[in-house]
C-alpha atoms as a PDB file:
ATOM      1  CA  UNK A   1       0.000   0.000   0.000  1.00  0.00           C
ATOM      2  CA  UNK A   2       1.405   3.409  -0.901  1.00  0.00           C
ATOM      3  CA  UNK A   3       1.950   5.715   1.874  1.00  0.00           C
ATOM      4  CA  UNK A   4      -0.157   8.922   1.671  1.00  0.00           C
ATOM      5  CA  UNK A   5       1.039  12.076   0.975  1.00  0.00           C
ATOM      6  CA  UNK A   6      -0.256  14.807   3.501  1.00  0.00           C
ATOM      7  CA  UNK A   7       1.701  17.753   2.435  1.00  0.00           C
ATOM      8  CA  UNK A   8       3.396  19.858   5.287  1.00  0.00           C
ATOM      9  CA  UNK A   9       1.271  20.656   7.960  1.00  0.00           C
ATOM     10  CA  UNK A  10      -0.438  23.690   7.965  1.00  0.00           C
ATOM     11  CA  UNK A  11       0.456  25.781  11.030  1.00  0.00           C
ATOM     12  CA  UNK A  12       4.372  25.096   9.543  1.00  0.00           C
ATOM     13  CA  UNK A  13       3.122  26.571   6.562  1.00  0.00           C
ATOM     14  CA  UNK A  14       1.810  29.385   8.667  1.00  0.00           C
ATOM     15  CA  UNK A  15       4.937  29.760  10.843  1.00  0.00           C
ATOM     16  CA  UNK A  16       7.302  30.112   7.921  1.00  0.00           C
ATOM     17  CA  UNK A  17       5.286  32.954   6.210  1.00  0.00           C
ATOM     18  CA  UNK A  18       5.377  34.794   9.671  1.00  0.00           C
ATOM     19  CA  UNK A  19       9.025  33.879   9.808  1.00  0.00           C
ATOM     20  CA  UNK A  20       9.528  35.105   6.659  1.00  0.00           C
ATOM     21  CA  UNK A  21       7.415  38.612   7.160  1.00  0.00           C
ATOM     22  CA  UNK A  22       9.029  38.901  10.414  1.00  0.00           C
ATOM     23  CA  UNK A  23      12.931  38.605   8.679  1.00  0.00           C
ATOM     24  CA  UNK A  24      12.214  41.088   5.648  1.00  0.00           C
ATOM     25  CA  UNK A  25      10.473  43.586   8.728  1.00  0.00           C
ATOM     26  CA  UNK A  26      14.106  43.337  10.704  1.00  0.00           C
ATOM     27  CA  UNK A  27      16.353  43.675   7.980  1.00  0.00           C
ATOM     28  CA  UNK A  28      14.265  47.100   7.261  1.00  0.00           C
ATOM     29  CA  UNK A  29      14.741  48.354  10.606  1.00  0.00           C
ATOM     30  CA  UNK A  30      18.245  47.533  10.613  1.00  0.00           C
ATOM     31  CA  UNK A  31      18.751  48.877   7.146  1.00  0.00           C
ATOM     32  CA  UNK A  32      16.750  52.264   7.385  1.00  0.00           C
ATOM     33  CA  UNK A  33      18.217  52.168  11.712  1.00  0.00           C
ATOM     34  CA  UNK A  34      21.663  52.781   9.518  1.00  0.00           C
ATOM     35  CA  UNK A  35      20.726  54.852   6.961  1.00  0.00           C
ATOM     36  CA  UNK A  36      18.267  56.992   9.336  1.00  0.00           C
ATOM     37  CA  UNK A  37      21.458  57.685  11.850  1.00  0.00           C
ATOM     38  CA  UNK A  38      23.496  58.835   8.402  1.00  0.00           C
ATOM     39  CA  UNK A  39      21.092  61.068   7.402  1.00  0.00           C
ATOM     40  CA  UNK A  40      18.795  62.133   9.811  1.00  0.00           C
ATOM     41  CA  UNK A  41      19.487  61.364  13.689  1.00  0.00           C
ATOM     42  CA  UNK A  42      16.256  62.893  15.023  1.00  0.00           C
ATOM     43  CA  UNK A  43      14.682  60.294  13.525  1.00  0.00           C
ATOM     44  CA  UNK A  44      16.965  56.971  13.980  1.00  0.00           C
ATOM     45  CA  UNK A  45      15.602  56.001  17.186  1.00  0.00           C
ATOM     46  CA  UNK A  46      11.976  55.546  15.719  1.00  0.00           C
ATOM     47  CA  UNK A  47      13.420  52.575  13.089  1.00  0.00           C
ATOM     48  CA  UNK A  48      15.413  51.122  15.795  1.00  0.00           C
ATOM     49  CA  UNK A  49      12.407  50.915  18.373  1.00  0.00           C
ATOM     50  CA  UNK A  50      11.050  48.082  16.530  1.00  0.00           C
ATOM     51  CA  UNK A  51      14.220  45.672  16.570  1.00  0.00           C
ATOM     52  CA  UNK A  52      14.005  43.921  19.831  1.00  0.00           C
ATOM     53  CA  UNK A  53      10.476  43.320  19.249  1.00  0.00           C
ATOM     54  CA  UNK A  54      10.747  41.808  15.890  1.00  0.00           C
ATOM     55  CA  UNK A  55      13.923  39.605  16.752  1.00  0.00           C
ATOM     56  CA  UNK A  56      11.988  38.146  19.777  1.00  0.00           C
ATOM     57  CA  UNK A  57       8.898  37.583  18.000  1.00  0.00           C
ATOM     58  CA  UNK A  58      11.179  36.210  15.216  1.00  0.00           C
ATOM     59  CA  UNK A  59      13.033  33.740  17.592  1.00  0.00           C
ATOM     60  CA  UNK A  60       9.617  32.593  19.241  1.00  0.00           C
ATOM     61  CA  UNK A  61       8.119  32.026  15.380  1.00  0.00           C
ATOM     62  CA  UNK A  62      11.435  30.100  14.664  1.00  0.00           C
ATOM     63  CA  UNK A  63      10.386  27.943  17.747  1.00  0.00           C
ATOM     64  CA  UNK A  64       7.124  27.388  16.412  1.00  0.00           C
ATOM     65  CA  UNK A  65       8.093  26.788  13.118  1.00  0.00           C
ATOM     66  CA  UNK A  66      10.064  23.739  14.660  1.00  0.00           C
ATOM     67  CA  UNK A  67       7.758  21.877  16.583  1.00  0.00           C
ATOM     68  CA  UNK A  68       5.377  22.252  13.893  1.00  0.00           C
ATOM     69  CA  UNK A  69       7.396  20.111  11.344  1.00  0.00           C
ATOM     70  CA  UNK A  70       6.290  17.469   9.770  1.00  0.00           C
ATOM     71  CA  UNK A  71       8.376  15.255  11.176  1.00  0.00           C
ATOM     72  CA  UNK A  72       7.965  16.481  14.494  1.00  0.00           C
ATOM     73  CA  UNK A  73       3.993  15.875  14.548  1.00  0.00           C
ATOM     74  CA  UNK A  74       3.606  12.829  12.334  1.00  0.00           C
ATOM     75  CA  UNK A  75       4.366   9.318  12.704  1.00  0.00           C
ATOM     76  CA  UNK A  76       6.022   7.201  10.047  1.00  0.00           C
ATOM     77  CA  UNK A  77       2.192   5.336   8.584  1.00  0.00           C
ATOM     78  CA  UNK A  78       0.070   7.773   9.535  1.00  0.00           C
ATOM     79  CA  UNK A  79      -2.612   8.022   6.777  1.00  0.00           C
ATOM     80  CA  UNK A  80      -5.167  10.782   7.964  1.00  0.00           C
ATOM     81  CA  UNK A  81      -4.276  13.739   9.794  1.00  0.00           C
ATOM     82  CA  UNK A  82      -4.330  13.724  13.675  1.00  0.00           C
ATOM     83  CA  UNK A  83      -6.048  15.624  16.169  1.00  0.00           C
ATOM     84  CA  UNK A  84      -3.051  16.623  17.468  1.00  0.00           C
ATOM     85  CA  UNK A  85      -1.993  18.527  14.138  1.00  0.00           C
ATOM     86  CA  UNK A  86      -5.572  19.865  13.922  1.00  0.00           C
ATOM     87  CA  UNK A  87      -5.841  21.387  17.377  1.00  0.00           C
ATOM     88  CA  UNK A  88      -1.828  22.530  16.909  1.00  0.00           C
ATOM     89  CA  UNK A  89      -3.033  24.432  13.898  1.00  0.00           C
ATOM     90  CA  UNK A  90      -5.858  25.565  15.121  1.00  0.00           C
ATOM     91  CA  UNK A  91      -3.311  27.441  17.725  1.00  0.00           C
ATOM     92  CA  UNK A  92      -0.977  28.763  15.367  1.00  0.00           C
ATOM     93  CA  UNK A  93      -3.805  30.234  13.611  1.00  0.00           C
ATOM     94  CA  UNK A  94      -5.023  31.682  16.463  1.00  0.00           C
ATOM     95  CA  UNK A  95      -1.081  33.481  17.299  1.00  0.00           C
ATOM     96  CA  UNK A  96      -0.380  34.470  13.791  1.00  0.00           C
ATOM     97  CA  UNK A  97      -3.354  36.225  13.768  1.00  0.00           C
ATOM     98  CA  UNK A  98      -3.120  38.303  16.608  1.00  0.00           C
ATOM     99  CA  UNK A  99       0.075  38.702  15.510  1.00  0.00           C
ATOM    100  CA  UNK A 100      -0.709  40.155  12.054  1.00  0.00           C
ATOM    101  CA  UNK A 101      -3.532  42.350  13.693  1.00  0.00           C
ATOM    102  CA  UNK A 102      -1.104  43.666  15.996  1.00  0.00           C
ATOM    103  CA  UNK A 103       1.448  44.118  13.426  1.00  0.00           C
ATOM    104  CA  UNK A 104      -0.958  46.114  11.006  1.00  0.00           C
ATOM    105  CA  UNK A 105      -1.943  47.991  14.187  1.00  0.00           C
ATOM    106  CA  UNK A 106       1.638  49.025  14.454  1.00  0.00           C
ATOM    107  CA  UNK A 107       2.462  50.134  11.430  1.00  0.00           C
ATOM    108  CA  UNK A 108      -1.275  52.444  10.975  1.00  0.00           C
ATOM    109  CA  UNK A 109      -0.518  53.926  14.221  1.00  0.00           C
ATOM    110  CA  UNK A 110       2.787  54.897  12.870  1.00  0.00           C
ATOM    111  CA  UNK A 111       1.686  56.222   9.671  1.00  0.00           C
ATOM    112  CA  UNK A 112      -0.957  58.045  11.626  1.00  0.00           C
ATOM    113  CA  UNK A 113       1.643  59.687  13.797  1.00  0.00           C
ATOM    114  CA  UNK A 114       4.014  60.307  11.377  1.00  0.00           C
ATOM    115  CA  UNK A 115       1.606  62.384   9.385  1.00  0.00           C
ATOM    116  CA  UNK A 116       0.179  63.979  12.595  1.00  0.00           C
ATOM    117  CA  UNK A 117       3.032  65.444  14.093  1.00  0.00           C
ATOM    118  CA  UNK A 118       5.993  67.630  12.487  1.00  0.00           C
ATOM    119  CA  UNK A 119       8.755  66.790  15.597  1.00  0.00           C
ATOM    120  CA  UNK A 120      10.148  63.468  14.880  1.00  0.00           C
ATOM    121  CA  UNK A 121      11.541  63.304  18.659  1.00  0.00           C
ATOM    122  CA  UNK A 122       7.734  63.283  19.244  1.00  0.00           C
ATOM    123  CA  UNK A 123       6.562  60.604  16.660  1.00  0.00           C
ATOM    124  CA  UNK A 124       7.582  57.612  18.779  1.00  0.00           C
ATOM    125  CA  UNK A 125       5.475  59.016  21.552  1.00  0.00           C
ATOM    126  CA  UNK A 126       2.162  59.590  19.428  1.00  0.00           C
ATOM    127  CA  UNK A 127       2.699  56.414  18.199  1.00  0.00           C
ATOM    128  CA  UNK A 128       3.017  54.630  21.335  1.00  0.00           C
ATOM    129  CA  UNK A 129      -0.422  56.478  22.567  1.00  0.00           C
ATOM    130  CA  UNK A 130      -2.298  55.648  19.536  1.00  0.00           C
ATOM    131  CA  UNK A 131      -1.311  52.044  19.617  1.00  0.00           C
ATOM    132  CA  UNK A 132      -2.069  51.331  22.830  1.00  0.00           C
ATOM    133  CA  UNK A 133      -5.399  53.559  22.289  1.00  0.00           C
ATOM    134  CA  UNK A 134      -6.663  51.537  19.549  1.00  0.00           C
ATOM    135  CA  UNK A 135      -5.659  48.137  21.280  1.00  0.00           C
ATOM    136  CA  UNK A 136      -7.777  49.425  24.048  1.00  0.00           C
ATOM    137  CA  UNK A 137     -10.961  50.062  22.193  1.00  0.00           C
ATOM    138  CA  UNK A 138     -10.637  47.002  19.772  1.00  0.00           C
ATOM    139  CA  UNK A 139     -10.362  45.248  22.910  1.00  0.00           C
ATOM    140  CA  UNK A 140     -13.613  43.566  22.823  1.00  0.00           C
ATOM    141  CA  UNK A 141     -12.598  42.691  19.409  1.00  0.00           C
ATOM    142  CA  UNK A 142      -9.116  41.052  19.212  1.00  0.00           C
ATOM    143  CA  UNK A 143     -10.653  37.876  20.857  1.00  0.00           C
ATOM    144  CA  UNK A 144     -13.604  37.376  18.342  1.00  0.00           C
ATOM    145  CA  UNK A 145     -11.563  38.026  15.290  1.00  0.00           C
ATOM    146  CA  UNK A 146      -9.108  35.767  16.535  1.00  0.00           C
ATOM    147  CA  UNK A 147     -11.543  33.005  17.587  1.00  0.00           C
ATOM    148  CA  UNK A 148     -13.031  33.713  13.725  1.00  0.00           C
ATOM    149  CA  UNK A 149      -9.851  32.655  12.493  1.00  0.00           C
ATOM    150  CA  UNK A 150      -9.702  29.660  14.611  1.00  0.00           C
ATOM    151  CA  UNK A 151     -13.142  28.742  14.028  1.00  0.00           C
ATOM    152  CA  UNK A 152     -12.443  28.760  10.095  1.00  0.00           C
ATOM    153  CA  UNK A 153      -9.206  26.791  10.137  1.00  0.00           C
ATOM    154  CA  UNK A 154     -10.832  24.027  12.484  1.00  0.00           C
ATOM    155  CA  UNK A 155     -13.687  24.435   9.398  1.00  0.00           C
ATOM    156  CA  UNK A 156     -11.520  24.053   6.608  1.00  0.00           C
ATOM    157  CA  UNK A 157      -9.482  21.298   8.330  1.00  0.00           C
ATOM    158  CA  UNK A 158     -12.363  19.051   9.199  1.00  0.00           C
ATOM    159  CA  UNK A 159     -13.354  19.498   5.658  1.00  0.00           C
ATOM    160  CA  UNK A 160     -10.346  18.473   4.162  1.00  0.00           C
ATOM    161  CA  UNK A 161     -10.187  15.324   6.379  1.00  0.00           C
ATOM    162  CA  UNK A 162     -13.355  14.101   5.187  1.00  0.00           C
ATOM    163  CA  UNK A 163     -12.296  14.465   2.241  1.00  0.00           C
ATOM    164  CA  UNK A 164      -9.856  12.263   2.516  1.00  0.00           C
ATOM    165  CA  UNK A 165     -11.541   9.485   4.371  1.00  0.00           C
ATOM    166  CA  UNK A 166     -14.256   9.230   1.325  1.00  0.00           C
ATOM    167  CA  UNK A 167     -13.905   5.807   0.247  1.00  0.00           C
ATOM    168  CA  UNK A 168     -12.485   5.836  -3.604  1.00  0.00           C
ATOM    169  CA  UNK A 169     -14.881   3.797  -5.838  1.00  0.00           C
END
């Protein structure tokens, strides 16, 4: 019998796209951290802000990434995928996410208070108050859009599993 081909798991799949997105967003800060303390001191601080964030967030995706090889979650025959893998990916749906929203959150607020204010000492500042504003009144929302996510990827992987356990005529 021919073993069946399950494809890499999907919260891997996940974990190396936020790995990757998470890589390209350091090398910016470090890049325009340089070129921003060249050019334009008053300003360098707000590119390197982000760089201790992003490399921890980058090392904890790495450690995600990891444990959600295939490989790491799958035995050597198994034919169907587990309840283990669902429920993992189910998770990492759930963190990447939050992390996206919080991400996109980020990066409005900073366009917001970039375009706001004319003192780039300030611009960190404004930034760090919107932020934290809009977290606060999205709030109530953060959990249901996350739980939506989850919701859909528990959806889409029960569908693909019975799928797969249709008898072939």
């Amino acid at each position: 019998m021919e073993k069946p081909n399950l494809g890499e798991p999907d919260s891997h799949v996940m974990m190396r796209h936020a790995k990757t997105i998470l890589r390209f967003l350091l090398i910016v800060a470090l890049i325009a951290t340089g070129v921003l303390l060249l050019f334009f001191r008053p300003a360098a601080y707000l590119a390197a802000l982000p760089v201790p964030v992003l490399f921890f967030a980058f090392a904890y995706v790495s450690y995600l990434e990891r444990q959600s090889k295939a490989k790491v979650l799958r035995s050597t025959n198994q034919s169907a995928i587990s309840q283990k893998e669902v429920e993992m990916d189910v998770q990492y749906t759930g963190i990447y996410t939050a992390m996206a929203l919080m991400l996109f959150l980020a990066l409005g607020t900073f366009i917001v208070a970039a375009t706001m204010v004319e003192d780039w000492s300030m611009v960190g500042m404004v930034a760090a108050i919107f932020f934290l504003l809009s977290v606060f009144i999205l709030f109530p929302y953060i959990p249901l859009f996350i739980d939506e996510a989850e919701h859909e990827e528990r959806d889409k992987l029960q569908s693909e599993t019975e799928l797969r356990e249709e008898p072939k005529e």
